[in-house]
Protein backbone atom coordinates (compact mmCIF):
# COMPACT_ATOMS: atom_id res chain seq x y z
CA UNK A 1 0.00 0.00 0.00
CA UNK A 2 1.11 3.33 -0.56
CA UNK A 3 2.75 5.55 1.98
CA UNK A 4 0.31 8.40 1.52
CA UNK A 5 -3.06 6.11 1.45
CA UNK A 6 -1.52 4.25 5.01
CA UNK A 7 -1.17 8.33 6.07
CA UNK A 8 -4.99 8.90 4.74
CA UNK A 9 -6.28 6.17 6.91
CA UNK A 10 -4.32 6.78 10.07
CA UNK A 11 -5.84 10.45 10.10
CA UNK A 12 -9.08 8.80 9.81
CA UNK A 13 -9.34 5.99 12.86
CA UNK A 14 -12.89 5.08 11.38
CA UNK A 15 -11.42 3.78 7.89
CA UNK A 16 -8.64 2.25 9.39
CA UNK A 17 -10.82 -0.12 11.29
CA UNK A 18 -12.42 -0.69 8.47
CA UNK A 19 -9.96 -1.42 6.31
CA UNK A 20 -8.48 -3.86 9.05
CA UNK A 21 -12.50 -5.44 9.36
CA UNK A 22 -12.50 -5.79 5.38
CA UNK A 23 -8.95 -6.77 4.08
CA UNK A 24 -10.13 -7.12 0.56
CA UNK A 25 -9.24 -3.13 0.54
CA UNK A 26 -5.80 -3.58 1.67
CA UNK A 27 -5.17 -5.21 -1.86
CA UNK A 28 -7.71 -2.80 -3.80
CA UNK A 29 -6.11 0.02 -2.37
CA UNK A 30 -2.69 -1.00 -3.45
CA UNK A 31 -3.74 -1.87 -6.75
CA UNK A 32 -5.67 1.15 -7.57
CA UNK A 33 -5.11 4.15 -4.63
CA UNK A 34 -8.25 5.64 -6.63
CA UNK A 35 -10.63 3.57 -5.09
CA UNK A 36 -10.03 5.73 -1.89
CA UNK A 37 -13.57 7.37 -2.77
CA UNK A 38 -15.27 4.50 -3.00
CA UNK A 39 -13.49 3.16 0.16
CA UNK A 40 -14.88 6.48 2.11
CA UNK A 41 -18.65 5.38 0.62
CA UNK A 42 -18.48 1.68 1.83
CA UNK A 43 -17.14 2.86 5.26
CA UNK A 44 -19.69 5.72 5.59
CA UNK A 45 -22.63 3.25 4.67
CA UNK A 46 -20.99 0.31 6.91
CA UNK A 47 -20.92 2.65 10.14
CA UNK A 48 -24.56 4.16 9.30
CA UNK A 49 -23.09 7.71 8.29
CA UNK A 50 -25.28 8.25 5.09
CA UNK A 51 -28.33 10.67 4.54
CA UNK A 52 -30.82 8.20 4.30
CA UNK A 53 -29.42 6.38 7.60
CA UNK A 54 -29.26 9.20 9.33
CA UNK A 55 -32.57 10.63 8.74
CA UNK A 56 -33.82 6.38 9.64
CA UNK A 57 -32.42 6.63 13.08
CA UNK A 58 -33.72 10.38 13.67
CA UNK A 59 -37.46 8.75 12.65
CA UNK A 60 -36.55 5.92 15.07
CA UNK A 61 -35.36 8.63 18.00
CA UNK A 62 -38.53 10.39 17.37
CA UNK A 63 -40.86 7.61 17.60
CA UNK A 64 -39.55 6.46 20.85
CA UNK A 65 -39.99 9.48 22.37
CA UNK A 66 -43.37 9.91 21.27
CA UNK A 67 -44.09 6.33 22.42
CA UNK A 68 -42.34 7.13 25.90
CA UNK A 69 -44.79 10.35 26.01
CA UNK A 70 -47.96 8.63 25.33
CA UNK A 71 -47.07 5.87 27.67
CA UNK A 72 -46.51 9.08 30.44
CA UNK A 73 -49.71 9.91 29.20
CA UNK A 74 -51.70 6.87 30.29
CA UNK A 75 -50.12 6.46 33.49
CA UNK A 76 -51.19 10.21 34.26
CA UNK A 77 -54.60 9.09 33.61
């Protein structure tokens, strides 16, 4: 692997672990260092870091507070 893609990852603990969780990058990276992008994607959707996941878990957050509110609710009653 490259000495600047090894630098890349150790400024970014995240990828690193991912990298070491997925080895198939170790060789994709040192066959084609472009595929650093696509490493960043895989990582970001592996660790739940993208829009859509995101905006899933803030629709879960807000559903269990509203369930936690309504059961207050009923035990006010």
């Amino acid at each position: 692997m490259r000495q600047e893609i090894y630098q890349r990852l150790q400024h970014r603990e995240e990828l690193l672990r991912f990298v070491r969780l997925h080895p198939v990058w170790y060789r994709t990276l040192a066959r084609d260092p472009s595929t650093f992008t696509e490493l960043e994607k895989q990582a970001n959707y592996f660790y739940g870091k993208t829009v859509p996941q995101r905006i899933g878990q803030f629709g879960d957050q807000l559903s269990m507070v509203n369930m936690l509110i309504q059961m207050a609710r009923a035990m006010r009653d």
